[in-house]
C-alpha atoms as a PDB file:
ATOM      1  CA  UNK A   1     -27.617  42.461 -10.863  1.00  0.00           C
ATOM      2  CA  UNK A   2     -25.914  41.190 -13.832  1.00  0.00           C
ATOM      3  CA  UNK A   3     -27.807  40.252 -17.079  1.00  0.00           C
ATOM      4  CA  UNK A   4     -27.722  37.353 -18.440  1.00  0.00           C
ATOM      5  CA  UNK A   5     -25.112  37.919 -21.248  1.00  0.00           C
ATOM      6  CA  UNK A   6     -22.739  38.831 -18.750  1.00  0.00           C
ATOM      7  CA  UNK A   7     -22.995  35.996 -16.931  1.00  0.00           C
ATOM      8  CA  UNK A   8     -22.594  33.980 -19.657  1.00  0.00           C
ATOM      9  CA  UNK A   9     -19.546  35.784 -20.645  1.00  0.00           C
ATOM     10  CA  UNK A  10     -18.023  34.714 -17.433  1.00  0.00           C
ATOM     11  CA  UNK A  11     -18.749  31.048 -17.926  1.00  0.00           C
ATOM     12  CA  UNK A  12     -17.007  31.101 -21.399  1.00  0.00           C
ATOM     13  CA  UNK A  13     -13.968  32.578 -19.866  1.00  0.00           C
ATOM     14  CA  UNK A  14     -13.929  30.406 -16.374  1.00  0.00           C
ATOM     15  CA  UNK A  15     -15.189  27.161 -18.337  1.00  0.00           C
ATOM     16  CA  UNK A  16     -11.715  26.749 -20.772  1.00  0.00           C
ATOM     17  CA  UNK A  17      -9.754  27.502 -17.749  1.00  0.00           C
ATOM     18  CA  UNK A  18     -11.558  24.989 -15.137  1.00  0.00           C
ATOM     19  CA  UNK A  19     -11.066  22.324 -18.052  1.00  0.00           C
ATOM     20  CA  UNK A  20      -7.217  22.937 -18.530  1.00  0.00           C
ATOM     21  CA  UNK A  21      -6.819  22.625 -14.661  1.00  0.00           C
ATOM     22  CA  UNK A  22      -8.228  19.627 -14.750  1.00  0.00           C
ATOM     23  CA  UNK A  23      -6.316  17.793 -18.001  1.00  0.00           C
ATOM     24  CA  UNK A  24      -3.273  19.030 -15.931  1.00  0.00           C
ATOM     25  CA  UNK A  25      -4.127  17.024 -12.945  1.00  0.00           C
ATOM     26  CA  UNK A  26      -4.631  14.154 -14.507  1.00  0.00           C
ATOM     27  CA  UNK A  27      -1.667  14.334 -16.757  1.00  0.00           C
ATOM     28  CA  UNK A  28       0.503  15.125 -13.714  1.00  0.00           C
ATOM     29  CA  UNK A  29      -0.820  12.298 -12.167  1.00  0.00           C
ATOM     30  CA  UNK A  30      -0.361  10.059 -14.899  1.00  0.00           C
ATOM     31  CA  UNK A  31       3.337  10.999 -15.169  1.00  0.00           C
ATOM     32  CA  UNK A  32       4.085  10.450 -11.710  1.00  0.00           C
ATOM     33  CA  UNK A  33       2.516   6.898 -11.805  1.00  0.00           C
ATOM     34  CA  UNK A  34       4.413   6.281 -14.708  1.00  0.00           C
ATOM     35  CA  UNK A  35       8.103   7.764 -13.332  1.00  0.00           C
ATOM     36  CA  UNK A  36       7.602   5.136 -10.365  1.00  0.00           C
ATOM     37  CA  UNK A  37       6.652   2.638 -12.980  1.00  0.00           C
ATOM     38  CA  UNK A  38       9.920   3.310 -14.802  1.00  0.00           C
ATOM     39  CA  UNK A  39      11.916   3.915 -11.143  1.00  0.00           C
ATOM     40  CA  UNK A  40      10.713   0.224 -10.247  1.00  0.00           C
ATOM     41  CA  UNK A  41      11.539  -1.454 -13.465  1.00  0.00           C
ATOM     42  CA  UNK A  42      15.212  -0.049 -13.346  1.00  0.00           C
ATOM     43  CA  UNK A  43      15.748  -1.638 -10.337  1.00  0.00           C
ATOM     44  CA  UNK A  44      16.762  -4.883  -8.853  1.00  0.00           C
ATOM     45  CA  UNK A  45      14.901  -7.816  -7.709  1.00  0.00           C
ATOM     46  CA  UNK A  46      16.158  -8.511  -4.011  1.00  0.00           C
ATOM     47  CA  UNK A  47      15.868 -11.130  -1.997  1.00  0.00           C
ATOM     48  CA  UNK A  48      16.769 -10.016   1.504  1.00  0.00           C
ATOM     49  CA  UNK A  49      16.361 -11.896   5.192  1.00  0.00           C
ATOM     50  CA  UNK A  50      14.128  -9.906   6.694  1.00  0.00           C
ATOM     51  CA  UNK A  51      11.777  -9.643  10.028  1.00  0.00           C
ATOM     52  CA  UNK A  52       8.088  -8.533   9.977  1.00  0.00           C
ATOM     53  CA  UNK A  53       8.059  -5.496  12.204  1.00  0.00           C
ATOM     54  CA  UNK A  54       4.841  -4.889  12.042  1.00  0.00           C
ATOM     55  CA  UNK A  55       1.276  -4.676  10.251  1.00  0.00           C
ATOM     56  CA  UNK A  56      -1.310  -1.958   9.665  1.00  0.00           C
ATOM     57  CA  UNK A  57      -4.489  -1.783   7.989  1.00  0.00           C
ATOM     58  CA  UNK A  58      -6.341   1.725   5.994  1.00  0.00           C
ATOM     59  CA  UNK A  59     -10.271   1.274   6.076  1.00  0.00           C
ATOM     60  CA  UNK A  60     -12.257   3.646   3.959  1.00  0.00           C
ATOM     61  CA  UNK A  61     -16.083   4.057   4.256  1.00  0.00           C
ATOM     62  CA  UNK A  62     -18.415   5.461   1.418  1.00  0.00           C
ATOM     63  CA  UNK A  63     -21.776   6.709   1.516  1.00  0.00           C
ATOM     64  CA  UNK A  64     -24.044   6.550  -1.371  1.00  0.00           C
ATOM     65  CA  UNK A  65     -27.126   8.906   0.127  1.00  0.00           C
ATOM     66  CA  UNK A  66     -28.890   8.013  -2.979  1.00  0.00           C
ATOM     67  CA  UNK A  67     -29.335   3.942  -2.939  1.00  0.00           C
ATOM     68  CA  UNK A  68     -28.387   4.373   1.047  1.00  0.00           C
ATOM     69  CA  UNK A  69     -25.495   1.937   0.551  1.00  0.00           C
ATOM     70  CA  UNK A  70     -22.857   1.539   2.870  1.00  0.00           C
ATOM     71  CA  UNK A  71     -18.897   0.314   1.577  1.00  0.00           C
ATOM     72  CA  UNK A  72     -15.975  -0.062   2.790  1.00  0.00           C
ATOM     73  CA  UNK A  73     -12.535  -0.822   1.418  1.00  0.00           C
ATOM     74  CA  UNK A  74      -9.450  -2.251   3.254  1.00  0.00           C
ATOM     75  CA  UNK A  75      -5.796  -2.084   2.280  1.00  0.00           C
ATOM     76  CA  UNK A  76      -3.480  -4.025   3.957  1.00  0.00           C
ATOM     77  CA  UNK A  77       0.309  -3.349   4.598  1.00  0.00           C
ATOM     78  CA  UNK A  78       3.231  -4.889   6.542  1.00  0.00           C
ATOM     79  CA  UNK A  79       6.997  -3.362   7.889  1.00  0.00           C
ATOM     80  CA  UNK A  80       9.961  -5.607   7.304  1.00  0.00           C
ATOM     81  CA  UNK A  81      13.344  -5.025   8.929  1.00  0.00           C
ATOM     82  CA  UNK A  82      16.229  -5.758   6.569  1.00  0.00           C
ATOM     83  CA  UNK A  83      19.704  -7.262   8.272  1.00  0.00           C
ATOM     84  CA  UNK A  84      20.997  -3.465   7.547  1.00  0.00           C
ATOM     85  CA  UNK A  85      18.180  -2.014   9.640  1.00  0.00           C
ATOM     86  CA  UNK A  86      16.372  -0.040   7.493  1.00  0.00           C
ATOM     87  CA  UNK A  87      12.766  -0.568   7.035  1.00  0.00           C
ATOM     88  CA  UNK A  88      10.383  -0.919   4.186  1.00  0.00           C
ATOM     89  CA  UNK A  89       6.546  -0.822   4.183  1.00  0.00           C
ATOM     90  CA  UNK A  90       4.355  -2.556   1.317  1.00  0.00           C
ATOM     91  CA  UNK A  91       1.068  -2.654   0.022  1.00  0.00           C
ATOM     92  CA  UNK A  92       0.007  -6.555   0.260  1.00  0.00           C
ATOM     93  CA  UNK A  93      -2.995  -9.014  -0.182  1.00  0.00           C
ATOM     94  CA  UNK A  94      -5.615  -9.194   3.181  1.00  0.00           C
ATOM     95  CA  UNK A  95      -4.982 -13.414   2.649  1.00  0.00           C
ATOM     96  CA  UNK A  96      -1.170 -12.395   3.124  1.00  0.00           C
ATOM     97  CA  UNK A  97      -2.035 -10.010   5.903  1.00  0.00           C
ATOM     98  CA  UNK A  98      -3.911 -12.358   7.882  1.00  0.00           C
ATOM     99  CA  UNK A  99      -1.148 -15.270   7.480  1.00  0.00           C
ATOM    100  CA  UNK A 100       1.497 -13.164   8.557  1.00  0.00           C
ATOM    101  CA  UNK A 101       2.536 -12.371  12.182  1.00  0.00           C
ATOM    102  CA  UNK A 102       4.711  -9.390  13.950  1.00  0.00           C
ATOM    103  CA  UNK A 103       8.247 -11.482  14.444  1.00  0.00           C
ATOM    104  CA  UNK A 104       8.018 -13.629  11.569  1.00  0.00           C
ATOM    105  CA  UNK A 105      11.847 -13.982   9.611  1.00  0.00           C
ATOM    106  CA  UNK A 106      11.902 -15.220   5.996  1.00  0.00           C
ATOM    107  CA  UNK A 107      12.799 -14.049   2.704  1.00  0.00           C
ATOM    108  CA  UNK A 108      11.361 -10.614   1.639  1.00  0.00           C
ATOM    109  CA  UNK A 109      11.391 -10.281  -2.301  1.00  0.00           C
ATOM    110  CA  UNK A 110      11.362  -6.728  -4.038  1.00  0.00           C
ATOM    111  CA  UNK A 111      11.862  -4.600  -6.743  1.00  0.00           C
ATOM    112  CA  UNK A 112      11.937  -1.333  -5.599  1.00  0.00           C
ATOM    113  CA  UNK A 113       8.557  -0.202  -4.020  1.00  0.00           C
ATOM    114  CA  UNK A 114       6.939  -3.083  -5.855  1.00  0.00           C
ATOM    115  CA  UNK A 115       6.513  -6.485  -3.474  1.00  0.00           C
ATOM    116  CA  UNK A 116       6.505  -9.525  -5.018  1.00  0.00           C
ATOM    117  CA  UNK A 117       6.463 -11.566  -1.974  1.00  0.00           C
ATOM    118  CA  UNK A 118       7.427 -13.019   1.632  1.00  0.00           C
ATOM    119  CA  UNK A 119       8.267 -16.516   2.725  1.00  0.00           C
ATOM    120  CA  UNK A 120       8.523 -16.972   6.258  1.00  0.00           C
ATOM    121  CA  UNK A 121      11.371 -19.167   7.200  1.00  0.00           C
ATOM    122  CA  UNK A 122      10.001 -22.591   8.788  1.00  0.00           C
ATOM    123  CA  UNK A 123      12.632 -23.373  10.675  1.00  0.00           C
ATOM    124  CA  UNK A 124      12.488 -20.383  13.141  1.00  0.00           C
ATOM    125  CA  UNK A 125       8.534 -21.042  13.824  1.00  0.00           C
ATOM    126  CA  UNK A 126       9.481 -24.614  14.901  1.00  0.00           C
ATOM    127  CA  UNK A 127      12.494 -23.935  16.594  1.00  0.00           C
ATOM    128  CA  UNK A 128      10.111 -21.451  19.109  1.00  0.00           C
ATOM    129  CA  UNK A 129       7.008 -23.869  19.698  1.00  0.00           C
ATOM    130  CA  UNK A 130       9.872 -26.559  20.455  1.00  0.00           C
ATOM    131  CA  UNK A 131      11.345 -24.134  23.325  1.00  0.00           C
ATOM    132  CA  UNK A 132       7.509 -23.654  24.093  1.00  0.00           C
ATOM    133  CA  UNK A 133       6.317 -26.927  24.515  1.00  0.00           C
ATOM    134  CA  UNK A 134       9.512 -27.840  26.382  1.00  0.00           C
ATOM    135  CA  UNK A 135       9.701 -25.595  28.895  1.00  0.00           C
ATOM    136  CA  UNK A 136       5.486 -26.178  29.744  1.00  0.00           C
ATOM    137  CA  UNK A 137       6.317 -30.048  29.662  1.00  0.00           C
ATOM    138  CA  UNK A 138       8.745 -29.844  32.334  1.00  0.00           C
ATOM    139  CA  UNK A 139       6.246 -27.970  34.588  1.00  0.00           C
END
């Protein structure tokens, strides 16, 4: 068995170590958030035509054992198709989320990663439930 000093000797070495591991995760951490901050900010705000593609959601349950309380967190996100074809996924508000449909076109505004919003185009919804409600008229 070891005595006590010992062990204590061990803590004093592993303690200043543990700590510095841990400021460098957090400062590593920090500096990525801020290079995407930076990345973001350098570029443009678009505008694009675009096409919802489609829609996903990330639930997260927590467990406190102590109080016995249950919570849950959702984040919502949404695919758009640019006119090029490439596709970009964002982070956006559940009221968004739920307005939104797979097929929608509109205007998809950007600045790099960072979504500042999408406005469906009004004309396309209408032009479809026209075409609908014809073609079930004439039945």
């Amino acid at each position: 068995m070891q005595s006590w000093t010992e062990m204590f000797g061990v803590v004093e070495t592993a303690l200043p170590i543990l700590f510095v591991v841990i400021v460098g995760i957090l400062a590593a951490t920090a500096a990525g958030g801020l290079l995407r901050a930076i990345e973001n900010h350098r570029q443009p705000v678009l505008s694009v035509h675009s096409v919802i593609v489609g829609k996903r959601t990330e639930v997260s349950h927590r467990h406190d054992t102590d109080t016995s309380v249950n919570r849950s967190d959702t984040k919502y996100y949404m695919t758009f198709e640019v006119e090029s074809g490439d596709r970009l996924e964002f982070a956006v508000s559940g009221v968004e989320y739920g307005q939104c449909a797979e097929g929608d076109e509109g205007k998809l505004t950007f600045q790099g990663r960072r979504y500042y919003g999408f406005e469906r185009s009004v004309r396309t919804y209408r032009t479809e439930l026209q075409e609908y409600r014809k073609f079930h008229s004439s039945g």
